[in-house]
Structure formats: C-alpha cells, structure tokens
Protein backbone atom coordinates (compact mmCIF):
# COMPACT_ATOMS: atom_id res chain seq x y z
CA UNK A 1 -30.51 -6.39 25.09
CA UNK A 2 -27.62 -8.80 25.59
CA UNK A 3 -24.00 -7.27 25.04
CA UNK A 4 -22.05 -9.31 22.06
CA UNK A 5 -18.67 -8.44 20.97
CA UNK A 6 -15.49 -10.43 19.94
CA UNK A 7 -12.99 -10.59 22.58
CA UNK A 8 -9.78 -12.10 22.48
CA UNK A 9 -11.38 -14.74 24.17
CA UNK A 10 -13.55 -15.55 21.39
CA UNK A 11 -11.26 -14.80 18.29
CA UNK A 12 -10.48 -17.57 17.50
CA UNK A 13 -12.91 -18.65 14.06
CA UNK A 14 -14.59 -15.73 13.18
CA UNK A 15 -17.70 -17.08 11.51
CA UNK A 16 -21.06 -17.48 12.55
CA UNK A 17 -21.17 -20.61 13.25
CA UNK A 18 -18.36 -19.97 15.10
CA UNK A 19 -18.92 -17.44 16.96
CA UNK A 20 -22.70 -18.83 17.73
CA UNK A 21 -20.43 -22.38 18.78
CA UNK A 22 -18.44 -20.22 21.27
CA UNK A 23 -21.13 -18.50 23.49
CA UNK A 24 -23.31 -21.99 22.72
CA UNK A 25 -26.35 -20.19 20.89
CA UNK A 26 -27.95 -21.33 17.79
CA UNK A 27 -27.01 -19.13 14.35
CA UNK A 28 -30.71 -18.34 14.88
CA UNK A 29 -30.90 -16.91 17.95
CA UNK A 30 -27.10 -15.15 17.32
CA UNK A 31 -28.94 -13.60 14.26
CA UNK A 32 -31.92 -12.43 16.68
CA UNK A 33 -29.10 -10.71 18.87
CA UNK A 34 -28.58 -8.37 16.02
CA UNK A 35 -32.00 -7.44 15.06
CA UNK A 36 -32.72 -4.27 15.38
CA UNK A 37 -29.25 -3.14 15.75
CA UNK A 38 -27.14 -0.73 13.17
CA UNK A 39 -25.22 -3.77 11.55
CA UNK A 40 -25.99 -7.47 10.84
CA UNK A 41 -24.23 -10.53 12.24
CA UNK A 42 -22.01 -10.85 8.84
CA UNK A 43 -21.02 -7.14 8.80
CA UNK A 44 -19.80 -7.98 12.35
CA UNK A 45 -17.79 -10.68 10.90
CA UNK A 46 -16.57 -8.79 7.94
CA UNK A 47 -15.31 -6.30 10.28
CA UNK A 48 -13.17 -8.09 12.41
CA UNK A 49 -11.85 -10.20 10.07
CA UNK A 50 -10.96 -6.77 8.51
CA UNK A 51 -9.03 -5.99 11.42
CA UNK A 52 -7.38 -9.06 12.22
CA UNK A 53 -6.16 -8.45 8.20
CA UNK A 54 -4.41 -5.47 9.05
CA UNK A 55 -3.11 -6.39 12.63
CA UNK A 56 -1.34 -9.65 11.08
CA UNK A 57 -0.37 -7.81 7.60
CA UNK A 58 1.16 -5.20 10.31
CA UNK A 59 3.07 -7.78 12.24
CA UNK A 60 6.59 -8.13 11.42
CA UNK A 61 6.43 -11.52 13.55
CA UNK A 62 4.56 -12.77 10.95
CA UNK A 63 6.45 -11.33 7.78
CA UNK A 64 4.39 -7.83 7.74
CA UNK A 65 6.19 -4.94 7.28
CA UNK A 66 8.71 -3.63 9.48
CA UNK A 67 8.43 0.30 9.36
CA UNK A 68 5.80 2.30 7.42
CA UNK A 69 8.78 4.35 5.25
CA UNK A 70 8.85 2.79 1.85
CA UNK A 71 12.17 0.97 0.91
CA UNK A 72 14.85 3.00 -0.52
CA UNK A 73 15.88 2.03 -3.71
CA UNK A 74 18.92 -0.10 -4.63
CA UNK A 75 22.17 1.71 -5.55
CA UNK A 76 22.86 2.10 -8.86
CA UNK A 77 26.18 0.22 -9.93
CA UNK A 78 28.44 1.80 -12.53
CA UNK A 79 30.01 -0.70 -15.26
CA UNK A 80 33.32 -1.19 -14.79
CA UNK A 81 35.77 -1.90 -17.53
C-alpha cells in the first residue's frame, strides 16, 4: 500500500483537495489510499491542522507565548496623598 504522510514539503493547504492537488491524485483515489486504514482522509487533516495550531500558537515569532510560566501579576500601587 502506498506510503502518504504530510511533509513539510506538502504543508502547505492542508485540505483534501489540497493535498490530492499536491501528489496530483484525484480526491477519489486519495480517499481509496485510506481505505482500510485506522483513520480517514479528514481525520488526517484534522490532525495536522491540529498540530500546525499548536506549533504557530507556540511560536513567539508569530505572537505565541514566550515561556510556559504564567505572567506574574502587576504590582499593587499604594495611594498616595
């Protein structure tokens, strides 16, 4: 059975039309590619779209966060006068 996976080769739109556009197959035949196996073309998708989610949300290139220890919280400041 042929080997299929996402590379960063083909990450670009992750979609099945996409994906099928990429390795120039038909949605149909990408489809037959998955029968039989443990998951389905669109839990494929779902999955890396998953983790492309939490690699960018992880970036702090792109505004994700920058350490995993929760911010400390402001100083309080007394009133004066």
């Amino acid at each position: 059975m042929a080997q299929l996976s996402v590379t960063p080769r083909t990450a670009g739109d992750v979609t099945r039309l996409g994906l099928a556009g990429r390795i120039t197959i038909s949605v149909s035949h990408l489809h037959s590619l998955f029968a039989g196996r443990d998951t389905t073309v669109a839990a494929r998708v779902r999955r890396r779209r998953l983790q492309r989610a939490r690699r960018d949300l992880g970036d702090p290139a792109l505004g994700g966060p920058r350490s995993t220890t929760p911010p400390s919280p402001a100083p309080s400041v007394a009133p004066t006068g």
